[in-house]
C-alpha atoms as a PDB file:
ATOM      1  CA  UNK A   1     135.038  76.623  17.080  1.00  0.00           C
ATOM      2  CA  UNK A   2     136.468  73.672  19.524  1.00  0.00           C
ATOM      3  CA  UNK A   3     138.639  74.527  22.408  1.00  0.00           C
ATOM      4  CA  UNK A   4     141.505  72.393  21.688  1.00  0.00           C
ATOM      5  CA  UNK A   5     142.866  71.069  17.902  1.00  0.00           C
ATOM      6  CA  UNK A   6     140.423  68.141  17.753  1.00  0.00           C
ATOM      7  CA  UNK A   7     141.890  64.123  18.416  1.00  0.00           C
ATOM      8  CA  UNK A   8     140.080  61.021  17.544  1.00  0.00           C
ATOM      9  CA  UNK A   9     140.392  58.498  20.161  1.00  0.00           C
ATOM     10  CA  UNK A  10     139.820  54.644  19.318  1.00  0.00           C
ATOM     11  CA  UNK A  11     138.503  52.622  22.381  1.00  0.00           C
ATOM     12  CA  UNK A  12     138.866  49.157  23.177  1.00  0.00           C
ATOM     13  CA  UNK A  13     135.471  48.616  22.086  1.00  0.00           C
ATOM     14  CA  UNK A  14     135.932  49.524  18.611  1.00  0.00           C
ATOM     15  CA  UNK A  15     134.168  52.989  18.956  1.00  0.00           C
ATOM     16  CA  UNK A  16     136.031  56.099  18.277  1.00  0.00           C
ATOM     17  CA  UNK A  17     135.330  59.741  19.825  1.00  0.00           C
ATOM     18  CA  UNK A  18     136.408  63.335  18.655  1.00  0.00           C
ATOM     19  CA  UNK A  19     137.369  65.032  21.530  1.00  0.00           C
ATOM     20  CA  UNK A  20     138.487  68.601  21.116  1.00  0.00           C
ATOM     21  CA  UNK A  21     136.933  70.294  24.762  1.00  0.00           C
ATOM     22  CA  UNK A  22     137.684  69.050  28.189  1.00  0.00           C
ATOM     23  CA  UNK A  23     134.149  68.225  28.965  1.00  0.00           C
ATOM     24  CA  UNK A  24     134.316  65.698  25.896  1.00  0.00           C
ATOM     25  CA  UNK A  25     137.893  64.432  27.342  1.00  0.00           C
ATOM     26  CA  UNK A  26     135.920  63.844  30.850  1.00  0.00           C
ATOM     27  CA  UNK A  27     133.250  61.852  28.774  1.00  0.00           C
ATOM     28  CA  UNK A  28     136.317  60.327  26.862  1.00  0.00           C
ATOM     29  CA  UNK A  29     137.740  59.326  30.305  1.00  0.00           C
ATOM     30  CA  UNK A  30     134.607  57.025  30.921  1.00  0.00           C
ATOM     31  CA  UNK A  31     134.923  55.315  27.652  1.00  0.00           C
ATOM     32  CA  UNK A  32     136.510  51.940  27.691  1.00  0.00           C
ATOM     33  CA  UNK A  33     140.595  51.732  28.042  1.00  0.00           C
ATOM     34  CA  UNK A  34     143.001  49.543  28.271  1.00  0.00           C
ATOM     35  CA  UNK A  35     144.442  49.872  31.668  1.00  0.00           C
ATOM     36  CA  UNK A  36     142.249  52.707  33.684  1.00  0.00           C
ATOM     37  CA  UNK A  37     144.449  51.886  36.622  1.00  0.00           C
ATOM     38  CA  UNK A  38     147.736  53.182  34.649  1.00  0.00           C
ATOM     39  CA  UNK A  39     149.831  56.540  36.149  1.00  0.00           C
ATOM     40  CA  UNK A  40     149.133  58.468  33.459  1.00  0.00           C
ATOM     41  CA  UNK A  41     145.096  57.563  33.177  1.00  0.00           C
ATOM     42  CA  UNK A  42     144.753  58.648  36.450  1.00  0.00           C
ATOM     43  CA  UNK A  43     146.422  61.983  36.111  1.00  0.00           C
ATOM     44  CA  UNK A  44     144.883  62.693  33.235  1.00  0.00           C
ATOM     45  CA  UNK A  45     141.189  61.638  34.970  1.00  0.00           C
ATOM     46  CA  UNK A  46     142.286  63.782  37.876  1.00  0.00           C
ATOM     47  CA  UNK A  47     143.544  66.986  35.616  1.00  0.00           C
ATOM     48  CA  UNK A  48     140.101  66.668  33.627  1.00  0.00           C
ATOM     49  CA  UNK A  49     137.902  66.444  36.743  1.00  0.00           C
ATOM     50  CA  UNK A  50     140.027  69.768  38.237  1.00  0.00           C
ATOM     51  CA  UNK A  51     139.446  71.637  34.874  1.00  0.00           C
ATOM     52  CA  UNK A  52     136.047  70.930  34.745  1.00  0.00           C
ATOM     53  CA  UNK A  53     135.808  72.683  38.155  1.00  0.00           C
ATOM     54  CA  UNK A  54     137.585  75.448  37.179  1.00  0.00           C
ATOM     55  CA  UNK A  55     141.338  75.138  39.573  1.00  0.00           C
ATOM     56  CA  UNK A  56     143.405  73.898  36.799  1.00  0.00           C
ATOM     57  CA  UNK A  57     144.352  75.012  33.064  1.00  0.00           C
ATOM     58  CA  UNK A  58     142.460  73.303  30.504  1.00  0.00           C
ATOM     59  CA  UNK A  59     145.215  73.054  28.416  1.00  0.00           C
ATOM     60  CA  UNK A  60     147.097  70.819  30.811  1.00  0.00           C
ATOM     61  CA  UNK A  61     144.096  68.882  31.172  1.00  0.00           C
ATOM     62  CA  UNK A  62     143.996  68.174  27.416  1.00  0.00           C
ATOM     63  CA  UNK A  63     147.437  67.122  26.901  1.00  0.00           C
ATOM     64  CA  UNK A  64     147.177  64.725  29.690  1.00  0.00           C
ATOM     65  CA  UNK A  65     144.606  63.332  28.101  1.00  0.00           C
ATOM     66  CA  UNK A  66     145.993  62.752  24.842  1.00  0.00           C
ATOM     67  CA  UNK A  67     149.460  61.916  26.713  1.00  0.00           C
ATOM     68  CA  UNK A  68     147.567  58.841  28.176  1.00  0.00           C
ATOM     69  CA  UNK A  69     146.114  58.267  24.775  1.00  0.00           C
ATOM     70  CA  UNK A  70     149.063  57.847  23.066  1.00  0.00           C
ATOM     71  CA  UNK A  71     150.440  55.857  26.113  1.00  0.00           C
ATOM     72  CA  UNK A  72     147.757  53.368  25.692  1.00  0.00           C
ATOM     73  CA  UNK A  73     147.864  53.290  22.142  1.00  0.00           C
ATOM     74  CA  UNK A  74     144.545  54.290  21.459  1.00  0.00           C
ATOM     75  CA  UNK A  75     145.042  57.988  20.031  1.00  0.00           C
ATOM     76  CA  UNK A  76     144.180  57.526  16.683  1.00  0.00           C
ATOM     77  CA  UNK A  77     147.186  59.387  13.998  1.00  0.00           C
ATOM     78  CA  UNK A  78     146.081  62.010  11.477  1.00  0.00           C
ATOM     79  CA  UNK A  79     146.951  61.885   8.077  1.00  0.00           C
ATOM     80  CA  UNK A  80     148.771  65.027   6.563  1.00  0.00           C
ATOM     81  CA  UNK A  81     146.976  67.523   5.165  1.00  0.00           C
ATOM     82  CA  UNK A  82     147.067  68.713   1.744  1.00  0.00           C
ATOM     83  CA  UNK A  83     149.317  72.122   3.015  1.00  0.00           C
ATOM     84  CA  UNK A  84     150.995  70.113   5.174  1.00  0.00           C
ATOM     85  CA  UNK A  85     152.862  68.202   1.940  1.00  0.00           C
ATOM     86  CA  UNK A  86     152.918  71.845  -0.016  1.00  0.00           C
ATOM     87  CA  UNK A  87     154.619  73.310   2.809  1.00  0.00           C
ATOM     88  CA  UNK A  88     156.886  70.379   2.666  1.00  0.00           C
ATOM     89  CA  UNK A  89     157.873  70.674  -0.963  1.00  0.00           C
ATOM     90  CA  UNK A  90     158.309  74.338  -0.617  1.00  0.00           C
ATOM     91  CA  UNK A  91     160.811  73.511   2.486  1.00  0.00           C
ATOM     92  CA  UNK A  92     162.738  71.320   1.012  1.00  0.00           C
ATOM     93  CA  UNK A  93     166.145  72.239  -0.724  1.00  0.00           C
END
């Protein structure tokens, strides 16, 4: 069982990464980015390096992460699940 509701990031290299833990998001943070000198990189670098230690919530740390992700355009969208379109139907008037 992963920490976190696993996100596939796609780096500028062409190579993607699950990352669902914050130890994978530090490894994630050493992958190649866009721009590693943009705000939100670094927060998310610094957030990941404090959860490893143990001073800050790991769930901050993870949606920092995937915050700068989606910043940089590299977060990679799911497709809907099968429930997801049941629930859907179900919903709808």
């Amino acid at each position: 069982m992963t920490a976190f509701m696993p996100v596939t990031l796609r780096f500028c290299d062409n190579r993607t990464m699950l990352v669902s833990s914050v130890a994978e998001a530090a490894r994630a943070l050493g992958q190649q980015w866009p721009d590693k000198t943009a705000p939100s990189y670094v927060e998310a670098a610094r957030l990941v390096m404090l959860a490893v230690d143990g001073t800050c919530c790991q769930r901050i740390a993870f949606d920092a992460l995937t915050q700068a992700a989606r910043q940089q355009n590299i977060l990679m969208a799911k497709p809907k699940s099968r429930a997801h379109d049941w629930l859907d139907a179900v919903t709808s008037p």
